[in-house]
C-alpha atoms as a PDB file:
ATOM      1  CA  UNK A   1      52.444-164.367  49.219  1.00  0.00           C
ATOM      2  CA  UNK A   2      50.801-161.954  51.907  1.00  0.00           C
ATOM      3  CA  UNK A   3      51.990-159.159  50.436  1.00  0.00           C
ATOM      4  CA  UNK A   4      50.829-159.714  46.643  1.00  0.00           C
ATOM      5  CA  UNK A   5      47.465-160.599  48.197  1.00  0.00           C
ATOM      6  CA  UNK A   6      47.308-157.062  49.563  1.00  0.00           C
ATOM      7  CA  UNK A   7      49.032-155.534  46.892  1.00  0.00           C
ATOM      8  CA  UNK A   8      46.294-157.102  44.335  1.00  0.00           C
ATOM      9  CA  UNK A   9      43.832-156.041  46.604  1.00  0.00           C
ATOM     10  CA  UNK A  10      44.764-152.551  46.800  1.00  0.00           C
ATOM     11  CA  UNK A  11      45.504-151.954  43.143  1.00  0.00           C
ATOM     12  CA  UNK A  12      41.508-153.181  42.889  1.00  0.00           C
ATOM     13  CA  UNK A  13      40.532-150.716  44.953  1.00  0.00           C
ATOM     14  CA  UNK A  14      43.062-148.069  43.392  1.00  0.00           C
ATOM     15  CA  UNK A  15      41.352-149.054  40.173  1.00  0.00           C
ATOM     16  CA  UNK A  16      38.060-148.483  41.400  1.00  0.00           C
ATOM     17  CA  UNK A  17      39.133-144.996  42.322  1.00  0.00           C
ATOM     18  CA  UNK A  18      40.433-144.153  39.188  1.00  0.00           C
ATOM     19  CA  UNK A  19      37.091-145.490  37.521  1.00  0.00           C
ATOM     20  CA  UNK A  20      35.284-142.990  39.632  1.00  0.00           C
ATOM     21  CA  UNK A  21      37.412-140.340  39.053  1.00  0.00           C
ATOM     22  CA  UNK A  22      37.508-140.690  35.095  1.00  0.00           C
ATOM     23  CA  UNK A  23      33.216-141.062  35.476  1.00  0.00           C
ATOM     24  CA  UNK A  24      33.422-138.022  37.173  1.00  0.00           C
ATOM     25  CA  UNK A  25      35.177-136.094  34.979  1.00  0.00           C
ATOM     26  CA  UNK A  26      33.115-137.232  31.713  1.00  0.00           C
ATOM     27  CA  UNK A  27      29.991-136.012  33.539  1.00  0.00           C
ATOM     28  CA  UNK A  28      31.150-133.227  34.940  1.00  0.00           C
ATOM     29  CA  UNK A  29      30.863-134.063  38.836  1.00  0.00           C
ATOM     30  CA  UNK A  30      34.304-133.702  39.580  1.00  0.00           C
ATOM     31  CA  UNK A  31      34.802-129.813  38.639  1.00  0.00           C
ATOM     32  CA  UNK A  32      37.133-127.018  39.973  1.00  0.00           C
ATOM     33  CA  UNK A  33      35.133-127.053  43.473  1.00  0.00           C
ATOM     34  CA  UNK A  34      35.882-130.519  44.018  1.00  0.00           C
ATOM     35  CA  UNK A  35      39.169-131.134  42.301  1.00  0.00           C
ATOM     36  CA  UNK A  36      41.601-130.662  45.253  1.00  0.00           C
ATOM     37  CA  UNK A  37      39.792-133.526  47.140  1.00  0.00           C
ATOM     38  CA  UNK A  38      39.895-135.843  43.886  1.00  0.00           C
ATOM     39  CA  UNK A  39      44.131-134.779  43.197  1.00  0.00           C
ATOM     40  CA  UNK A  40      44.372-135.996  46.952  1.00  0.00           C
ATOM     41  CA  UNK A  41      42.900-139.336  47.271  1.00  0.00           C
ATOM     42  CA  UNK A  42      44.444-140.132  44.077  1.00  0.00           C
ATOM     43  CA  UNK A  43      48.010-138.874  45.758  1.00  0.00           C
ATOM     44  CA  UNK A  44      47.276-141.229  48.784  1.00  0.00           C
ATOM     45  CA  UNK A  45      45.880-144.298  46.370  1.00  0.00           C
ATOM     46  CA  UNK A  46      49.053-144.217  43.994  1.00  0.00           C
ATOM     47  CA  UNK A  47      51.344-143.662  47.313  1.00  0.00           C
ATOM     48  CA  UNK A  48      50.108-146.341  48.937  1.00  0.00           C
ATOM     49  CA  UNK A  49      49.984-149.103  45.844  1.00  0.00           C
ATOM     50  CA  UNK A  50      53.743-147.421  44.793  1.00  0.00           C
ATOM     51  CA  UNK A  51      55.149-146.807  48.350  1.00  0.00           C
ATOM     52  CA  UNK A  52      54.356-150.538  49.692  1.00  0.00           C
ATOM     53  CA  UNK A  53      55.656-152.111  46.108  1.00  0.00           C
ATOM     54  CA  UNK A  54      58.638-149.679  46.682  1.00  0.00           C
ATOM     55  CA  UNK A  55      59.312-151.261  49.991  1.00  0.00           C
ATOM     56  CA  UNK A  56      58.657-154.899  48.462  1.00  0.00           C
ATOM     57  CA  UNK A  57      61.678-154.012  46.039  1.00  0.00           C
ATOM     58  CA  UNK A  58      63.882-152.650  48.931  1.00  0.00           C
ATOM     59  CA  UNK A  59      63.449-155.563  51.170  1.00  0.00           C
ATOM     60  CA  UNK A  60      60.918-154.513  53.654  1.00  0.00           C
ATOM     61  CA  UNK A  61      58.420-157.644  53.452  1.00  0.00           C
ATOM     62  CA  UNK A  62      56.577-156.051  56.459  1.00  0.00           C
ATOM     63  CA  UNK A  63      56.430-152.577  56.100  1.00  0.00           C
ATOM     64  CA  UNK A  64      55.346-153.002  52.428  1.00  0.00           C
ATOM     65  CA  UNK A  65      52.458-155.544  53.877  1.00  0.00           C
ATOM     66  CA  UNK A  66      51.351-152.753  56.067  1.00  0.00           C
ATOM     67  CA  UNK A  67      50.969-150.066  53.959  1.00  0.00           C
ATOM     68  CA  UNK A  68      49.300-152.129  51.394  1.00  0.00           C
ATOM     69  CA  UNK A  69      46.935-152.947  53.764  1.00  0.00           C
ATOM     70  CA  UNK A  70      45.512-149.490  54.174  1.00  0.00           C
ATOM     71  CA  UNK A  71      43.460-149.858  50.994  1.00  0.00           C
ATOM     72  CA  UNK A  72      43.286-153.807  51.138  1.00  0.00           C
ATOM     73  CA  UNK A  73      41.840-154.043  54.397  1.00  0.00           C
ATOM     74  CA  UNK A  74      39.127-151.417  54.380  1.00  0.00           C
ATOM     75  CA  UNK A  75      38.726-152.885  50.545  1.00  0.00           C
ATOM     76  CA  UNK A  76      37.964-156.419  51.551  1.00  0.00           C
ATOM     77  CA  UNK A  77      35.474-155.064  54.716  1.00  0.00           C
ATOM     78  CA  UNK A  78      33.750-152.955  51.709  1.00  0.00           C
ATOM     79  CA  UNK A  79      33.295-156.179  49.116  1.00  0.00           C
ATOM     80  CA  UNK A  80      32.395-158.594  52.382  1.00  0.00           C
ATOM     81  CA  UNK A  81      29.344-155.742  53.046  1.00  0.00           C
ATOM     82  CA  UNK A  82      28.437-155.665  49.799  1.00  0.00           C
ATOM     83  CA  UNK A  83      28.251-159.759  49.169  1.00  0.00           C
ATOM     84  CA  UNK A  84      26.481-159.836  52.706  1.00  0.00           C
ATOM     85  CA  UNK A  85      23.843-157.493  51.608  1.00  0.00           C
ATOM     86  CA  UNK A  86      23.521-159.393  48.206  1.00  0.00           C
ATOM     87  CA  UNK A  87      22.858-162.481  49.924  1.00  0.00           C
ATOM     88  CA  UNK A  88      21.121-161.498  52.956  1.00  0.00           C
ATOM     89  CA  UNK A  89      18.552-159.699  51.169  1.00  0.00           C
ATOM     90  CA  UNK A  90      17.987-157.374  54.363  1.00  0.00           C
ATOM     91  CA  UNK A  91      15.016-155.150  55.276  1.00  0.00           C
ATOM     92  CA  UNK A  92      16.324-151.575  55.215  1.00  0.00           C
ATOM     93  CA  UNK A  93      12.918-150.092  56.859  1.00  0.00           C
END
């Protein structure tokens, strides 16, 4: 069950990348000068969402939780920020 909840997690915030990255390329912010930095998070998103379900299938409960949780965890500290500022209504001055 751990490791779905990370896996779900991370293919959220894979999806989120790939959103961005097809945005980008409809209005033109992701060109030619910027394209080697978009190929390689992509590479690390879909290695890290395929690696740790990889490991799932081989048997390797824990490794596949820990890899999974390089996008999940930073992913879950990004959506906890975001709901804090929504709620907290903070002064920014």
């Amino acid at each position: 069950m751990k490791f779905w909840s990370l896996w779900f997690v991370a293919m959220i915030v894979a999806a989120i990348v790939v959103y961005f990255f097809a945005v980008g390329l409809s209005d033109g912010t992701v060109s030619s000068f910027n394209l080697g930095l978009w190929v390689a998070i992509l590479l690390v998103t879909f290695a890290v969402t395929g690696g740790s379900l990889w490991l799932k299938l081989a048997g390797r409960q824990g490794w596949a939780s820990l890899v999974a949780s390089v996008l999940a965890v930073p992913g879950l500290l990004a959506a906890l920020f975001l709901i804090a500022v929504l709620l907290t209504n903070p002064r920014w001055n």
